[in-house]
N, C-alpha and C. Protein backbone atom coordinates (compact mmCIF):
# COMPACT_ATOMS: atom_id res chain seq x y z
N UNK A 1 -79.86 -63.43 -26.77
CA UNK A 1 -78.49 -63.71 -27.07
C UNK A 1 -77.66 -62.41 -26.99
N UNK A 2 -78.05 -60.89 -27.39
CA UNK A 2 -77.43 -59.94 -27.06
C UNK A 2 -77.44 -59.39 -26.10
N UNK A 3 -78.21 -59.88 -25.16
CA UNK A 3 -77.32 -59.46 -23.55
C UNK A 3 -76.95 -60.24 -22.85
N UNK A 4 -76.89 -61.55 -23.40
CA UNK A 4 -75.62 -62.15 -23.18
C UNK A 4 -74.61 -62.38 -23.65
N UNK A 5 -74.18 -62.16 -24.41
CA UNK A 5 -73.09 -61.58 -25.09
C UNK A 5 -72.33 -59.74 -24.87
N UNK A 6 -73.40 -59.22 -24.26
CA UNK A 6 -73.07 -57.81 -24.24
C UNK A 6 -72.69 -58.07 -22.25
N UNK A 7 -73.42 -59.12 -21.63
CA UNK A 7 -73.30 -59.61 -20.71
C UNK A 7 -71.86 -59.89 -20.18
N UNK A 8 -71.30 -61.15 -21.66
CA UNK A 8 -69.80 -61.83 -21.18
C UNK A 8 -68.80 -60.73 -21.42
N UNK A 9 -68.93 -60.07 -22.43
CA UNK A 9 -68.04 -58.73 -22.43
C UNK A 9 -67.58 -57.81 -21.78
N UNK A 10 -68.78 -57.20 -20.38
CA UNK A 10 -68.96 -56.24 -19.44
C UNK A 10 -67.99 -57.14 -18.34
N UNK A 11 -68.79 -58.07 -18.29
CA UNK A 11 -67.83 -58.85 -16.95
C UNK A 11 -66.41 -59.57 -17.36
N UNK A 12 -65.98 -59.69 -18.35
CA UNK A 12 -64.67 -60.10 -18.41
C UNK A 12 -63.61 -58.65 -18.46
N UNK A 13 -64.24 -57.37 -18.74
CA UNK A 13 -63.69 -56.06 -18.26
C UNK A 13 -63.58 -55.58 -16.97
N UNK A 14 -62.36 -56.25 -15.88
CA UNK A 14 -62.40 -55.62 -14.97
C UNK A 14 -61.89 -54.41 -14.38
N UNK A 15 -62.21 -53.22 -15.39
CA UNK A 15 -60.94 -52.10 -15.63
C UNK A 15 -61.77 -50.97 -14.29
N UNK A 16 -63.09 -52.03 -13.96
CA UNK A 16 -64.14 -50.85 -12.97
C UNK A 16 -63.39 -51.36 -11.84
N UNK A 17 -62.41 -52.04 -11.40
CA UNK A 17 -61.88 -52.23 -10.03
C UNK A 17 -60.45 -51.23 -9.76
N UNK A 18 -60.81 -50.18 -9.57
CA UNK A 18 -59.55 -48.91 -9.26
C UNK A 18 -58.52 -49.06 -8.58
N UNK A 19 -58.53 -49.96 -7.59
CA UNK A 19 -57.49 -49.64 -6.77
C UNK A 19 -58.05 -50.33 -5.23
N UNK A 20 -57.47 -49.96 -4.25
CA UNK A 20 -58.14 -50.34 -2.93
C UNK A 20 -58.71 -49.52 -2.62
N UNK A 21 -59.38 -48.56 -2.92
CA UNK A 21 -59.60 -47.50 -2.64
C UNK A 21 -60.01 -46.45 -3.54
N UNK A 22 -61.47 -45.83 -3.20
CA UNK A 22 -61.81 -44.83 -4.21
C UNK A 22 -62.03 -43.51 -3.20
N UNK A 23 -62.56 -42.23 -3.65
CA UNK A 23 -63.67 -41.23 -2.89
C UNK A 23 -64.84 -41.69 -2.88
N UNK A 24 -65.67 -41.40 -1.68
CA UNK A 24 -67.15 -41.62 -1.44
C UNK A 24 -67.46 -40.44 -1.61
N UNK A 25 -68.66 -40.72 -1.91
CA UNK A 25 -69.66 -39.12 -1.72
C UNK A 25 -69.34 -38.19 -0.89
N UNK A 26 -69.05 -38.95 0.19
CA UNK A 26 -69.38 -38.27 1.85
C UNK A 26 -67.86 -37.66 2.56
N UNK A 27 -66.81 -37.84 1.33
CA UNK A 27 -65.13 -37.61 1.09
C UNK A 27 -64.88 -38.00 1.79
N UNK A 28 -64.84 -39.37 2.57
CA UNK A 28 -64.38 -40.24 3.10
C UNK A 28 -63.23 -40.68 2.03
N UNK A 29 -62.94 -42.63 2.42
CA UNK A 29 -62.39 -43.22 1.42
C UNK A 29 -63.32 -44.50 1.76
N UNK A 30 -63.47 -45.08 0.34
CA UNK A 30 -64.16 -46.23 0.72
C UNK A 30 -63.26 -47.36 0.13
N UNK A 31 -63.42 -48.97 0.93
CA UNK A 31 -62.30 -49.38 0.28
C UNK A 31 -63.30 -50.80 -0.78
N UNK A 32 -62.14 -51.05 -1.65
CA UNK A 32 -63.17 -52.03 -2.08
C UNK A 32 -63.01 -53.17 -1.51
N UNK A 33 -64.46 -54.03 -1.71
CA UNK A 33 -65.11 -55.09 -0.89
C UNK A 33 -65.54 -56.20 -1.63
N UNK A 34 -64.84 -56.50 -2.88
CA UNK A 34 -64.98 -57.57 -3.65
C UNK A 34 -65.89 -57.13 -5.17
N UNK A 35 -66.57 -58.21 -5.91
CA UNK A 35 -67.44 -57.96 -6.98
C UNK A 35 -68.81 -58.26 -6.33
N UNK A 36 -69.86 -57.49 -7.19
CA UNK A 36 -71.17 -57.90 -6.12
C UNK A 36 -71.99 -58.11 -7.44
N UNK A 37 -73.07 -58.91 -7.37
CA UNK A 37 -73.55 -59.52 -8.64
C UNK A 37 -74.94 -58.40 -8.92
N UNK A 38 -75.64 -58.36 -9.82
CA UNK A 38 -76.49 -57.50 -10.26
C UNK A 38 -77.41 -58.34 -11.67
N UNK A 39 -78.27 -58.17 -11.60
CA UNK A 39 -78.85 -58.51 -12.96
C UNK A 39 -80.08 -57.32 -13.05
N UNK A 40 -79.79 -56.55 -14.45
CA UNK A 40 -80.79 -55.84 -15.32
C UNK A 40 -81.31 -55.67 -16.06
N UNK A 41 -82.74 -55.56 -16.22
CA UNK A 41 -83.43 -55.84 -17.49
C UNK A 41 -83.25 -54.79 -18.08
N UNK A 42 -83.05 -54.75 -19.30
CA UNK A 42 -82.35 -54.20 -20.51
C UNK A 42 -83.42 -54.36 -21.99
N UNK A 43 -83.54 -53.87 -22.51
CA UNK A 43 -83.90 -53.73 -23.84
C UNK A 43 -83.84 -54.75 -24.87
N UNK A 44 -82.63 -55.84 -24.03
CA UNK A 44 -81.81 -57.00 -24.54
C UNK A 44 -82.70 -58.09 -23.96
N UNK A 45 -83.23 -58.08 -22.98
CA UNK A 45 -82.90 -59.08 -22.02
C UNK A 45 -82.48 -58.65 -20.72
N UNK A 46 -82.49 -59.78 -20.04
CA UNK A 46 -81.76 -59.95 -18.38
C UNK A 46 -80.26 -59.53 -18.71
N UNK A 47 -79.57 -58.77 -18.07
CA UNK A 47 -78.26 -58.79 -17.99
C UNK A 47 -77.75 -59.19 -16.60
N UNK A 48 -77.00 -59.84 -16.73
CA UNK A 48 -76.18 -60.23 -15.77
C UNK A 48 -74.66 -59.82 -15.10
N UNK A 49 -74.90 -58.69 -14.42
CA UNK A 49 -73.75 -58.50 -14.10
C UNK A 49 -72.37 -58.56 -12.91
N UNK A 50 -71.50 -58.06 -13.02
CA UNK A 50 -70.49 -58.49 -11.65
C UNK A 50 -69.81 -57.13 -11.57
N UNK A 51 -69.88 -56.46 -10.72
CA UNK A 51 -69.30 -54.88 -10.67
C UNK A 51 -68.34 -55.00 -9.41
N UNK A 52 -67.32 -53.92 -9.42
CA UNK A 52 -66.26 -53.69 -8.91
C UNK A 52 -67.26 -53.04 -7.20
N UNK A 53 -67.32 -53.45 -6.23
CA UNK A 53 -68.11 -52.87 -5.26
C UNK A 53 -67.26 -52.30 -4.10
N UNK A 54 -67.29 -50.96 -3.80
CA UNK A 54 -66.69 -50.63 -2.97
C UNK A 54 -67.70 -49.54 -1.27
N UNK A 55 -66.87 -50.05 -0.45
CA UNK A 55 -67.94 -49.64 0.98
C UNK A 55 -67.11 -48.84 1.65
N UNK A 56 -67.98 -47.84 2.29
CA UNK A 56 -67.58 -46.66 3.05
C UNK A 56 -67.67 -47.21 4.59
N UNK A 57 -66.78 -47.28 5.26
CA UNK A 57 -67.44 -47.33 6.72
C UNK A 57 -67.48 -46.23 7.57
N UNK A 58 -67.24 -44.84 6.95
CA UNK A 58 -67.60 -43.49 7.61
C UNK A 58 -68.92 -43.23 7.57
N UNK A 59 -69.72 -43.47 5.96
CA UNK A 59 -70.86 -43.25 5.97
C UNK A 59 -71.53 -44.54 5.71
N UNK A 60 -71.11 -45.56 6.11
CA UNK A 60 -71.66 -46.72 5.92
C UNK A 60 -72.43 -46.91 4.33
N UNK A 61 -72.53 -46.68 3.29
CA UNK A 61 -72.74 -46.73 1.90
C UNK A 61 -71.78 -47.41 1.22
N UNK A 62 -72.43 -47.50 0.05
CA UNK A 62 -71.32 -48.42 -0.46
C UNK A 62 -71.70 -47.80 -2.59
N UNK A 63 -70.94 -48.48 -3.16
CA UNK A 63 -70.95 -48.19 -4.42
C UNK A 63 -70.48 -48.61 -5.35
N UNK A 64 -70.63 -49.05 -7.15
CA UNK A 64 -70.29 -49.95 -7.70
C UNK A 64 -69.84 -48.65 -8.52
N UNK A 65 -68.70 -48.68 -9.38
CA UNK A 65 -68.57 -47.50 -10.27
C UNK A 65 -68.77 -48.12 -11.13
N UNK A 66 -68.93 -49.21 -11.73
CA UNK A 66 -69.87 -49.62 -13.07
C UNK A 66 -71.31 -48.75 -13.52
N UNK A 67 -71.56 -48.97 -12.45
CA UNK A 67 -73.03 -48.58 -12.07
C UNK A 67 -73.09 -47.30 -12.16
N UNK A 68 -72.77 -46.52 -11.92
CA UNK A 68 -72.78 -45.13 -12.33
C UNK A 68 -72.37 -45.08 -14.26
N UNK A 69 -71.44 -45.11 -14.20
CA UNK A 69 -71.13 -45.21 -15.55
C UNK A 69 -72.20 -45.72 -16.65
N UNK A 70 -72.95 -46.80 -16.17
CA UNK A 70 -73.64 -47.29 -17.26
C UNK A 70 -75.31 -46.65 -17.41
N UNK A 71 -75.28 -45.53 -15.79
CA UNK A 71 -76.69 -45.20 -15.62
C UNK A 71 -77.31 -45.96 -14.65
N UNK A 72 -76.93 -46.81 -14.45
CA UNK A 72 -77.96 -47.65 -13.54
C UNK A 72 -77.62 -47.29 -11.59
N UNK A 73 -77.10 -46.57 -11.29
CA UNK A 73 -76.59 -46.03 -10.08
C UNK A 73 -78.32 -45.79 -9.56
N UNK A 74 -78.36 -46.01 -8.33
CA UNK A 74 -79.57 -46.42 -7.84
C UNK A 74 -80.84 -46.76 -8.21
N UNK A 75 -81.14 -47.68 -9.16
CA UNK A 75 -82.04 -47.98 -10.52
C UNK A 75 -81.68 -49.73 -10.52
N UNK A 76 -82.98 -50.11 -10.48
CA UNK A 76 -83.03 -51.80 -10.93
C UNK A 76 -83.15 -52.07 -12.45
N UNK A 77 -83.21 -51.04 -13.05
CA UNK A 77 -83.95 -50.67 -14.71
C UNK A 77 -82.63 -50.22 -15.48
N UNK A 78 -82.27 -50.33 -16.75
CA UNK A 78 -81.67 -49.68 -17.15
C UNK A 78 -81.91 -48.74 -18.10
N UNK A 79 -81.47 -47.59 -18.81
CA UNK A 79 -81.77 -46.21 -19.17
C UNK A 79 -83.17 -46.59 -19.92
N UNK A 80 -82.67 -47.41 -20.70
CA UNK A 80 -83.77 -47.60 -22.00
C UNK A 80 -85.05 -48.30 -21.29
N UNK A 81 -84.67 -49.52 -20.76
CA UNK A 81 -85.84 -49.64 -19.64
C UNK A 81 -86.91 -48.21 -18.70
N UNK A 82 -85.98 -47.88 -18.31
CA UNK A 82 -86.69 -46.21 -17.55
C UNK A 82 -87.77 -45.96 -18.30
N UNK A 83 -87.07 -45.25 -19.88
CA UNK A 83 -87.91 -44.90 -20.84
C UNK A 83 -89.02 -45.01 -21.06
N UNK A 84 -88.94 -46.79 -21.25
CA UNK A 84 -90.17 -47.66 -21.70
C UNK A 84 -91.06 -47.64 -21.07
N UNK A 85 -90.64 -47.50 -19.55
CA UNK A 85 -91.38 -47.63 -18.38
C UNK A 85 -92.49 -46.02 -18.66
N UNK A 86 -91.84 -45.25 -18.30
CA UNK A 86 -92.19 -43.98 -18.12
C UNK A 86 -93.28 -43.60 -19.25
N UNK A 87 -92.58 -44.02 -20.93
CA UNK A 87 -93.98 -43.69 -21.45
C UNK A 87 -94.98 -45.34 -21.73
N UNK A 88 -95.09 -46.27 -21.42
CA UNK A 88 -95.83 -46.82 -20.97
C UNK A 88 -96.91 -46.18 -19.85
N UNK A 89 -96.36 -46.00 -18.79
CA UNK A 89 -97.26 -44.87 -17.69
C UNK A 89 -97.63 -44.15 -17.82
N UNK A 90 -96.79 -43.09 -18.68
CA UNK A 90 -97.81 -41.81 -19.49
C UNK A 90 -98.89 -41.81 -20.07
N UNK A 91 -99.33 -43.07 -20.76
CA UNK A 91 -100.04 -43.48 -21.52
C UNK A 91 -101.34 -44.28 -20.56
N UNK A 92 -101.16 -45.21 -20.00
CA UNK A 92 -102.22 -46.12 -19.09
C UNK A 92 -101.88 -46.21 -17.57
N UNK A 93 -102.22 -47.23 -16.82
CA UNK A 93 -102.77 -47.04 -15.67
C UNK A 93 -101.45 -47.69 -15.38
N UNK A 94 -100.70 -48.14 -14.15
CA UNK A 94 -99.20 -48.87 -13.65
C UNK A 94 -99.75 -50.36 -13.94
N UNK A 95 -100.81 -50.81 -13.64
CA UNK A 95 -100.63 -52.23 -14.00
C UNK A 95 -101.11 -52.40 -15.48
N UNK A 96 -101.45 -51.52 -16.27
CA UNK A 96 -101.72 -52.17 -17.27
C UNK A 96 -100.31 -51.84 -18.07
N UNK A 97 -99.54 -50.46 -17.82
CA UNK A 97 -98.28 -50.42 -18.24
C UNK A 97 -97.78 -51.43 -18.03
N UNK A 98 -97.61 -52.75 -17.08
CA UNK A 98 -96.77 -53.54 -16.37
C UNK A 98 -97.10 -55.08 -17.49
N UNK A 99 -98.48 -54.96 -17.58
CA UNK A 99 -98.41 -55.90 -18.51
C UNK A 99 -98.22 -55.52 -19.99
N UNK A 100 -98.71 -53.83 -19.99
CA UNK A 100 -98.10 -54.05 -21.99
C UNK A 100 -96.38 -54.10 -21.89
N UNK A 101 -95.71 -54.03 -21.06
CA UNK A 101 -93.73 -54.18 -20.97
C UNK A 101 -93.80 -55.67 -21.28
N UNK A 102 -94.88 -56.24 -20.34
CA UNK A 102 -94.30 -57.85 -20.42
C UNK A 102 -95.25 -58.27 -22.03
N UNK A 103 -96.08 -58.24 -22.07
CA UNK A 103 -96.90 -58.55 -23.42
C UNK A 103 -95.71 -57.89 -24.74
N UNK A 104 -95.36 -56.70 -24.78
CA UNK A 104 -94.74 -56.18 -26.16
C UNK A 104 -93.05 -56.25 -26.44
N UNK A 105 -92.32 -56.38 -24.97
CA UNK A 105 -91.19 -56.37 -24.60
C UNK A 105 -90.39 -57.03 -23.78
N UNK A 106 -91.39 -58.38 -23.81
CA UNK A 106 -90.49 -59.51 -22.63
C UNK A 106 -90.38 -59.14 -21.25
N UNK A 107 -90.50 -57.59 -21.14
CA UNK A 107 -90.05 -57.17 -19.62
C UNK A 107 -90.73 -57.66 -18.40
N UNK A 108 -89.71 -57.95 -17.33
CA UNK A 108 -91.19 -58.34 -15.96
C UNK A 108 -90.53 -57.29 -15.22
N UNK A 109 -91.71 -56.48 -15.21
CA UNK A 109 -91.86 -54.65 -14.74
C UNK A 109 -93.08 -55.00 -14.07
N UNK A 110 -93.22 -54.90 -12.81
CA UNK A 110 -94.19 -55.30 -12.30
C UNK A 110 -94.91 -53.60 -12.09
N UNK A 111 -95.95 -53.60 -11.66
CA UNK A 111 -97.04 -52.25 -11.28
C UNK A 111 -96.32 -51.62 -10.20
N UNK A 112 -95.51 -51.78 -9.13
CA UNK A 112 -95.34 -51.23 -8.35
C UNK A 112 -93.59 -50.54 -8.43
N UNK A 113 -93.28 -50.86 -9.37
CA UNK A 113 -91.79 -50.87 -9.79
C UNK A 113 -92.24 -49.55 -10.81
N UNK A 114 -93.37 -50.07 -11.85
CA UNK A 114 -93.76 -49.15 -12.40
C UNK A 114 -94.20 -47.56 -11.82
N UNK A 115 -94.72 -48.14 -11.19
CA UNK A 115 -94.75 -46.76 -10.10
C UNK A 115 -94.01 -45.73 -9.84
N UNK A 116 -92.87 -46.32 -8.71
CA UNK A 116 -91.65 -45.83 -8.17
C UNK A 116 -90.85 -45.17 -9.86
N UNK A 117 -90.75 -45.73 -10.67
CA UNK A 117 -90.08 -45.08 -11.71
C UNK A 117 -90.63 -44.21 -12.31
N UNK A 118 -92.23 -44.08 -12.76
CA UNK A 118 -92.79 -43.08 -13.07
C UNK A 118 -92.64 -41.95 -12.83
């Protein structure tokens, strides 16, 4: 219930949509290209989200500034997720980390996800 609720809150804030137009990395301009949907497992739960998405066609990339802001900028995980992940792995092997996330913490962190974040 608290990440969905922390869920309806994020997405009825559309204060992450700037303008037509932001800077890219690559100091282009990128323009924006609608909301693009996202869901992250969270500490909460699944979150479900809708971010302001904007695309470069100089460097062909694209970018949500939600997503930066909240940490999750190239990451399927969010901060606290990372965490869990990381010392889970510190501790045991990637698949058995993968099942103590889902056994102690609801999470579906699979072994190979576990991995890549380690």
């Amino acid at each position: 219930m608290a990440a969905r609720l922390l869920a309806e809150h994020l997405n009825a804030d559309m204060s992450d949509h700037a303008g037509a137009s932001l800077p890219c990395s690559c100091g282009q301009r990128a323009r924006y290209a609608g909301r693009h949907a996202k869901t992250v497992p969270t500490a909460l739960g699944s979150l479900p989200l809708t971010r302001a998405y904007y695309d470069c066609a100089a460097c062909a990339q694209g970018f949500c500034p939600r997503d930066r802001a909240l940490g999750l900028e190239a990451t399927a995980l969010s901060p606290a997720v990372t965490r869990m992940v990381g010392t889970a792995a510190a501790l045991v092997s990637f698949a058995e980390s993968s099942e103590l996330l889902g056994a102690l913490a609801g999470l579906p962190v699979n072994a190979k996800q576990v991995e890549r974040t380690a």
